[in-house]
PDB file of N, CA and C in Angstrom:
ATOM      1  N   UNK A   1       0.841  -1.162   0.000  1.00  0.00           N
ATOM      2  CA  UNK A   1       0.000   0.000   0.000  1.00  0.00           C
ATOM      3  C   UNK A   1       0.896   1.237   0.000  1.00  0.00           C
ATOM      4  N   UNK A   2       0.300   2.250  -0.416  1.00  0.00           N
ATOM      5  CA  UNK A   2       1.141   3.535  -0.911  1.00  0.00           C
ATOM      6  C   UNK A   2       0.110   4.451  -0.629  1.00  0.00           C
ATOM      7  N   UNK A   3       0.599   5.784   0.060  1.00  0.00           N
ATOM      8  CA  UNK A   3       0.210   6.540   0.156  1.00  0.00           C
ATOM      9  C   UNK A   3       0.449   7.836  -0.392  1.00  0.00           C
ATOM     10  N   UNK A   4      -0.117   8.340  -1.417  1.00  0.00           N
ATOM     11  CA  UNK A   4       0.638   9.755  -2.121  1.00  0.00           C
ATOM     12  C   UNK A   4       0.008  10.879  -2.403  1.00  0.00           C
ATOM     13  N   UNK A   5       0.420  11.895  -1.708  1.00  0.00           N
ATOM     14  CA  UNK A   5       0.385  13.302  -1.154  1.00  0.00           C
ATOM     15  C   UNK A   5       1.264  14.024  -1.987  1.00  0.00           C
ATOM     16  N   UNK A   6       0.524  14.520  -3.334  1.00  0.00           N
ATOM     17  CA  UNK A   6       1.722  15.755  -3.989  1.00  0.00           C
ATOM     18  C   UNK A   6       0.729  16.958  -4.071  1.00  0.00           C
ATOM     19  N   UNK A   7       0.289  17.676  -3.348  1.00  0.00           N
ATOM     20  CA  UNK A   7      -0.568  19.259  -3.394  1.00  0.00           C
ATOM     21  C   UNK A   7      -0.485  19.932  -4.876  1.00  0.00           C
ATOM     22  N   UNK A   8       1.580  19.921  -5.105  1.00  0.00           N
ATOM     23  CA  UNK A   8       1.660  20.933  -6.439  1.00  0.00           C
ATOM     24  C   UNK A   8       1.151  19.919  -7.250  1.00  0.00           C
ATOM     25  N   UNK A   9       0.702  19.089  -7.356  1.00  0.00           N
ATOM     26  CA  UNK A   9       0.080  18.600  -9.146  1.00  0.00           C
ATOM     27  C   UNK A   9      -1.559  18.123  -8.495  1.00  0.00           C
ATOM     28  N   UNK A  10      -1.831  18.511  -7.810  1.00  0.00           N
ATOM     29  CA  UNK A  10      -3.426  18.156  -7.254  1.00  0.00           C
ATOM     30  C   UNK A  10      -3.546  16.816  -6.890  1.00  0.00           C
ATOM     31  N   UNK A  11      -2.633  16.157  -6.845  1.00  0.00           N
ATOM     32  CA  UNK A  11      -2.362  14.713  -6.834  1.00  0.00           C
ATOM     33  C   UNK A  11      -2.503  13.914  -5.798  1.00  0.00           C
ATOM     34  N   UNK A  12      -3.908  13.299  -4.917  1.00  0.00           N
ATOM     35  CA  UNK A  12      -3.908  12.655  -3.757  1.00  0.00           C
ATOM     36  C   UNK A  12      -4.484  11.205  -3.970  1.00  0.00           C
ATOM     37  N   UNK A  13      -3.769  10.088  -3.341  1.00  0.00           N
ATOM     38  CA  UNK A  13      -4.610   9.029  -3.328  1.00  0.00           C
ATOM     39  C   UNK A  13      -4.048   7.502  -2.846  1.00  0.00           C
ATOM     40  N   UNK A  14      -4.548   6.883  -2.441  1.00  0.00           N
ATOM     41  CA  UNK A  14      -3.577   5.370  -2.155  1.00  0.00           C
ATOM     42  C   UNK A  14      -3.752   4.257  -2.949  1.00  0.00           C
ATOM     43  N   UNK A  15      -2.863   4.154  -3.430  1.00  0.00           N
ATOM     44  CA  UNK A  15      -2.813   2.708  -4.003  1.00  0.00           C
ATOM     45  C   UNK A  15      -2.672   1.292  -2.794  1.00  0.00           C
ATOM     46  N   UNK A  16      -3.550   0.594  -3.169  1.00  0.00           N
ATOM     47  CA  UNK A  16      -3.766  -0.755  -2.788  1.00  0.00           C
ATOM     48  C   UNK A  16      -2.765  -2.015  -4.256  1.00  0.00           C
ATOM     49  N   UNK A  17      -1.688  -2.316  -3.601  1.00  0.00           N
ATOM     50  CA  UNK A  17      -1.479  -3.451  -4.758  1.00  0.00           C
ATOM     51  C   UNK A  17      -1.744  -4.796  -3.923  1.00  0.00           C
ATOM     52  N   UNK A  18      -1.620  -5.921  -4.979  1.00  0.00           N
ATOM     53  CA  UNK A  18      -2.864  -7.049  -4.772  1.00  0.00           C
ATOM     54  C   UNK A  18      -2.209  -7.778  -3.744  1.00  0.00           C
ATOM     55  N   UNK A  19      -3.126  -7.900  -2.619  1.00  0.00           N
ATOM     56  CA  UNK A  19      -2.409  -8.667  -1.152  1.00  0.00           C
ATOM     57  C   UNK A  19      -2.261  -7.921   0.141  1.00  0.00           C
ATOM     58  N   UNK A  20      -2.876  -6.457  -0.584  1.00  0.00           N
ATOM     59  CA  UNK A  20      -2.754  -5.569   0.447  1.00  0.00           C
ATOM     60  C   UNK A  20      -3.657  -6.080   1.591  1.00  0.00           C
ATOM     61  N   UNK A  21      -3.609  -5.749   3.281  1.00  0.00           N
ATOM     62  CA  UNK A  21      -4.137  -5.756   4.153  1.00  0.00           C
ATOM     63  C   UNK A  21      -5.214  -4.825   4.835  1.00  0.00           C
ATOM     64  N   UNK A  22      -6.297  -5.528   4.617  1.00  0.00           N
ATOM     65  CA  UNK A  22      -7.649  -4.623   4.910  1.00  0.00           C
ATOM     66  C   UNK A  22      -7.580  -3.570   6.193  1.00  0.00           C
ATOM     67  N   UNK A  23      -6.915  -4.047   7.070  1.00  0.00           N
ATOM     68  CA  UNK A  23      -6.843  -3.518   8.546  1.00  0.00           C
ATOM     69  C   UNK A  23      -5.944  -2.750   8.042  1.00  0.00           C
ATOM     70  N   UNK A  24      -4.647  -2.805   7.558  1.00  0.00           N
ATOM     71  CA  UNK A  24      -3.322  -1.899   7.259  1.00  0.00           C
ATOM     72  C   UNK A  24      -4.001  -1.003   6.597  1.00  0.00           C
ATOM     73  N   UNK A  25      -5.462  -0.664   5.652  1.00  0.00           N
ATOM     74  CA  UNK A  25      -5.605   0.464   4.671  1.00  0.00           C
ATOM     75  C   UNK A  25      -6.790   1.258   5.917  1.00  0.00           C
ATOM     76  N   UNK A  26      -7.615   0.115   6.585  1.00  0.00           N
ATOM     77  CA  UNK A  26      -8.067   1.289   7.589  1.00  0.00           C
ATOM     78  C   UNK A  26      -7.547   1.957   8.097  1.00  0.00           C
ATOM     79  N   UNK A  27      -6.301   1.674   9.195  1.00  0.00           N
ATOM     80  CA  UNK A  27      -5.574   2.212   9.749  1.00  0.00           C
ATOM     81  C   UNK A  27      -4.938   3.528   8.856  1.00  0.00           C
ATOM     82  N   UNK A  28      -4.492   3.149   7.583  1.00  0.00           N
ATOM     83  CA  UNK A  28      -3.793   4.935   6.784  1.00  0.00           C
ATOM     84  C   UNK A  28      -4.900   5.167   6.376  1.00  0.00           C
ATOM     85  N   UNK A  29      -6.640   5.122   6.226  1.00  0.00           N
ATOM     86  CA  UNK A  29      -7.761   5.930   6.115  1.00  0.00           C
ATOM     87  C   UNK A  29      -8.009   7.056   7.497  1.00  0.00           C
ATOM     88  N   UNK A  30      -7.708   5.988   8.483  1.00  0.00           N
ATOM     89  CA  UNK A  30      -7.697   6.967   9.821  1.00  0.00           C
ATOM     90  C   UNK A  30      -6.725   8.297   9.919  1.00  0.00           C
ATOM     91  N   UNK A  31      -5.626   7.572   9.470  1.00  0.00           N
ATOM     92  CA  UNK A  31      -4.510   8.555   9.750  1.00  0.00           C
ATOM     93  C   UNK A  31      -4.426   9.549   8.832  1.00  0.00           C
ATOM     94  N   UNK A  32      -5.282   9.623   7.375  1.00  0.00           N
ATOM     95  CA  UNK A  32      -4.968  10.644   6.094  1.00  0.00           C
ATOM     96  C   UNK A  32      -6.222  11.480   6.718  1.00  0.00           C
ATOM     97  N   UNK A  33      -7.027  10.649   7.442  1.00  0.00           N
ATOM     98  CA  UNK A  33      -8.447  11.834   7.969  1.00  0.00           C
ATOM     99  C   UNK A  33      -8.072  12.682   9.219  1.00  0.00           C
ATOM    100  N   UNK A  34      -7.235  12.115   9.579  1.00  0.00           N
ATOM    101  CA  UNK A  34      -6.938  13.042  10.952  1.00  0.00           C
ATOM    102  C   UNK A  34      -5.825  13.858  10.622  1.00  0.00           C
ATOM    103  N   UNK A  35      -5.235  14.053   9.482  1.00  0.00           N
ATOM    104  CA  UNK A  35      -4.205  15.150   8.858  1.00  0.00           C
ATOM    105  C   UNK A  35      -5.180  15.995   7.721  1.00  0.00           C
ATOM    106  N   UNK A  36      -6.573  15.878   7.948  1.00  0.00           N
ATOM    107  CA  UNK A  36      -7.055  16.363   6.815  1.00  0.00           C
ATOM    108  C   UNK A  36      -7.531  15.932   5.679  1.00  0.00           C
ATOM    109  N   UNK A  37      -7.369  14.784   5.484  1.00  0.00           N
ATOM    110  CA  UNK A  37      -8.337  14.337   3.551  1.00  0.00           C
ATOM    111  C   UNK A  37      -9.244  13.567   3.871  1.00  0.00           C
ATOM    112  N   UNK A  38      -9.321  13.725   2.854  1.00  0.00           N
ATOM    113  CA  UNK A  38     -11.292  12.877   3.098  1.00  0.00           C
ATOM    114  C   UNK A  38     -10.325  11.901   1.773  1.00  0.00           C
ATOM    115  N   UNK A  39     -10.980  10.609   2.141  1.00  0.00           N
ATOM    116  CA  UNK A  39     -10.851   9.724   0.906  1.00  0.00           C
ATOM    117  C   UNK A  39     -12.595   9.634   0.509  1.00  0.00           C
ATOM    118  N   UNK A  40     -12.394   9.239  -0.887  1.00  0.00           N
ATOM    119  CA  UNK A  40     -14.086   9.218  -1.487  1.00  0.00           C
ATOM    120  C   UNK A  40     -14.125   8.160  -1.690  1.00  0.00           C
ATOM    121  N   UNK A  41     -15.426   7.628  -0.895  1.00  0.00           N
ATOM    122  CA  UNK A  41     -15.908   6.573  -1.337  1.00  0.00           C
ATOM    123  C   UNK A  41     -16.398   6.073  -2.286  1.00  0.00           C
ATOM    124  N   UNK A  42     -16.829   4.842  -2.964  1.00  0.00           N
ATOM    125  CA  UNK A  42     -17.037   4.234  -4.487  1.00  0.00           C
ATOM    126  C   UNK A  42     -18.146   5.516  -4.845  1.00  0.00           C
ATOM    127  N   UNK A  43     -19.315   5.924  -4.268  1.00  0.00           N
ATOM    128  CA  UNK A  43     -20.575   6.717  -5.203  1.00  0.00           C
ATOM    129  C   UNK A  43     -19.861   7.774  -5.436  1.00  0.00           C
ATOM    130  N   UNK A  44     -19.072   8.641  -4.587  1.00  0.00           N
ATOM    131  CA  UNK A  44     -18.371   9.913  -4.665  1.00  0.00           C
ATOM    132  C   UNK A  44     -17.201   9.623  -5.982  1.00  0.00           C
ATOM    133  N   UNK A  45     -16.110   9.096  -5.784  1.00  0.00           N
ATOM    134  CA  UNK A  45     -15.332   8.995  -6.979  1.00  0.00           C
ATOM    135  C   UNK A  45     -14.993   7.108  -7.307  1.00  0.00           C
ATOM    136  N   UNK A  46     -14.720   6.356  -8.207  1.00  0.00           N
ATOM    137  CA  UNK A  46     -14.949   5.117  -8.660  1.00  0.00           C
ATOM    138  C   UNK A  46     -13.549   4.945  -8.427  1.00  0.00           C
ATOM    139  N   UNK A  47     -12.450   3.818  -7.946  1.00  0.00           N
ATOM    140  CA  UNK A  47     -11.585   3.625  -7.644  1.00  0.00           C
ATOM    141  C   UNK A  47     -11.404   3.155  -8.859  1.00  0.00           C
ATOM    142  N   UNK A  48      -9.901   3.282  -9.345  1.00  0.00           N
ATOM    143  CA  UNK A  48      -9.415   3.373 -10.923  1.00  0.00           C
ATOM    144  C   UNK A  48      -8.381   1.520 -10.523  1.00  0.00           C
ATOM    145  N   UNK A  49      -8.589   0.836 -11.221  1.00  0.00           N
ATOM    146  CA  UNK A  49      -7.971  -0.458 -11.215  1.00  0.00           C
ATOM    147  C   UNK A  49      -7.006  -0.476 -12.199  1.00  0.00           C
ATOM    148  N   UNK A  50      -5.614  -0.594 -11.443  1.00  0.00           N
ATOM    149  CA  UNK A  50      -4.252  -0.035 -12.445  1.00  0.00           C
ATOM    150  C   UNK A  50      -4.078  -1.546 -13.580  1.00  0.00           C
ATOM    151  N   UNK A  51      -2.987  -1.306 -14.695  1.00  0.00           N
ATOM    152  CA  UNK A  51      -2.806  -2.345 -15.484  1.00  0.00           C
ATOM    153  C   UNK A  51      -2.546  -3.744 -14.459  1.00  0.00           C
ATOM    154  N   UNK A  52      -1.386  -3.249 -13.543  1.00  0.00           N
ATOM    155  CA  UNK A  52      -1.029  -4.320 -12.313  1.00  0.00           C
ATOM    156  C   UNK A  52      -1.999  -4.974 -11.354  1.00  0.00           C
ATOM    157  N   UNK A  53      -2.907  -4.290 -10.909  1.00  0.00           N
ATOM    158  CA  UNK A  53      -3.988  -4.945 -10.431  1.00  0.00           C
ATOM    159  C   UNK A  53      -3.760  -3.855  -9.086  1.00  0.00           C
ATOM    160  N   UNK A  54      -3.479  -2.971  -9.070  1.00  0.00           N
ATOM    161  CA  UNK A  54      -3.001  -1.555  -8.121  1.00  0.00           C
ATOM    162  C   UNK A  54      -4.784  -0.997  -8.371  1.00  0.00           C
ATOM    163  N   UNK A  55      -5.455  -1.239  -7.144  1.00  0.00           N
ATOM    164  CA  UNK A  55      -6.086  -0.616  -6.191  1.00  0.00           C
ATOM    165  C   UNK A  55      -5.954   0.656  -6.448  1.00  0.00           C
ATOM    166  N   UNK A  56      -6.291   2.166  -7.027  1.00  0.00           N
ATOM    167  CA  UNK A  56      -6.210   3.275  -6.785  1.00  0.00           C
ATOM    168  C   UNK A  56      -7.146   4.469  -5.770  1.00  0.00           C
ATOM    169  N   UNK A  57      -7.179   4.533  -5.023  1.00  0.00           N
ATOM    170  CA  UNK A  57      -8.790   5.197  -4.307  1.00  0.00           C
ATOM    171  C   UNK A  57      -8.155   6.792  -4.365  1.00  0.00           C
ATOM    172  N   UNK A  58      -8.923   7.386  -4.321  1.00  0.00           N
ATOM    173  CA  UNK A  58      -8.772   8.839  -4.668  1.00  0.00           C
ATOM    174  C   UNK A  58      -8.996   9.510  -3.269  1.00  0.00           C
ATOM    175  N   UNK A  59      -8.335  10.664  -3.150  1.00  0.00           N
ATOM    176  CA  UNK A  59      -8.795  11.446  -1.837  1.00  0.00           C
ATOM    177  C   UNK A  59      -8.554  12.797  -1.955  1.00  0.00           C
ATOM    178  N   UNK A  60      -8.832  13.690  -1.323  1.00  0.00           N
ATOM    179  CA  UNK A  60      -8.858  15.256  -1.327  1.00  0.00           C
ATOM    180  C   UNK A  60      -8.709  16.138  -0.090  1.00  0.00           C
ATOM    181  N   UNK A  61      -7.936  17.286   0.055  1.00  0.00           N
ATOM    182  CA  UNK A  61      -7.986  17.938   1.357  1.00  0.00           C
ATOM    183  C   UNK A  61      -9.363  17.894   1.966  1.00  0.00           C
ATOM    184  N   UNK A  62     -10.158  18.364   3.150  1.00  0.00           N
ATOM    185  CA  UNK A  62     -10.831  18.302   3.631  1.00  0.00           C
ATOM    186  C   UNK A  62     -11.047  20.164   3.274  1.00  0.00           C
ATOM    187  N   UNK A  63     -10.093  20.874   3.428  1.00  0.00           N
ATOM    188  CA  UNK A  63      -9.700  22.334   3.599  1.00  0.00           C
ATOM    189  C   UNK A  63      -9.574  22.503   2.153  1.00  0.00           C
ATOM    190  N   UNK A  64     -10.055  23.796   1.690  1.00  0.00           N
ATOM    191  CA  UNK A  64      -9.805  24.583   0.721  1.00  0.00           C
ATOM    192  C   UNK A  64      -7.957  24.665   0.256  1.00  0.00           C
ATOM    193  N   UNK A  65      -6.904  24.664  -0.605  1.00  0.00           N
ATOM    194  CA  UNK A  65      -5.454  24.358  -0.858  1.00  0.00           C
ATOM    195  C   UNK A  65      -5.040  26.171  -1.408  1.00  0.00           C
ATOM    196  N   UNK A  66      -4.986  26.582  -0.525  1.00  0.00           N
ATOM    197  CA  UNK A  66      -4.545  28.206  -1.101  1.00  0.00           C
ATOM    198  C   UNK A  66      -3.728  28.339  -2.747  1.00  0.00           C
ATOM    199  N   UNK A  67      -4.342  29.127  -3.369  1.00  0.00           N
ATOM    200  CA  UNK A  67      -3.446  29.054  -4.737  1.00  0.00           C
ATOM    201  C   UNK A  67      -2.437  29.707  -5.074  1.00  0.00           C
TER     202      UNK A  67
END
């Protein structure tokens, strides 16, 4: 599992690759919400399934990102 935080390219989200641990992605859902992002769930944004089989879930500040 991967967690990636780049602000300058609007770029937030975790990859899950295949074998990842259900408890290990709650646990960095907890921890990306209590620094601020909301991850979106499936109705909000559709998790993108990489060529590899990479899990992508999308997430966003919680806060407005000053420009």
């Amino acid at each position: 599992m991967t967690v990636h935080i780049d602000p300058e390219n609007w770029d937030w989200h975790i990859d899950l690759q295949p074998g990842y641990v259900a408890e290990e992605y709650e646990h960095a859902v907890t921890l990306v919400e209590a620094r601020g992002m909301e991850v979106y769930d499936s109705d909000e944004c559709e998790p993108d399934l990489l060529d590899d089989g990479t899990i992508r879930i999308w997430m966003s500040p919680k806060e407005a990102i000053p420009t």
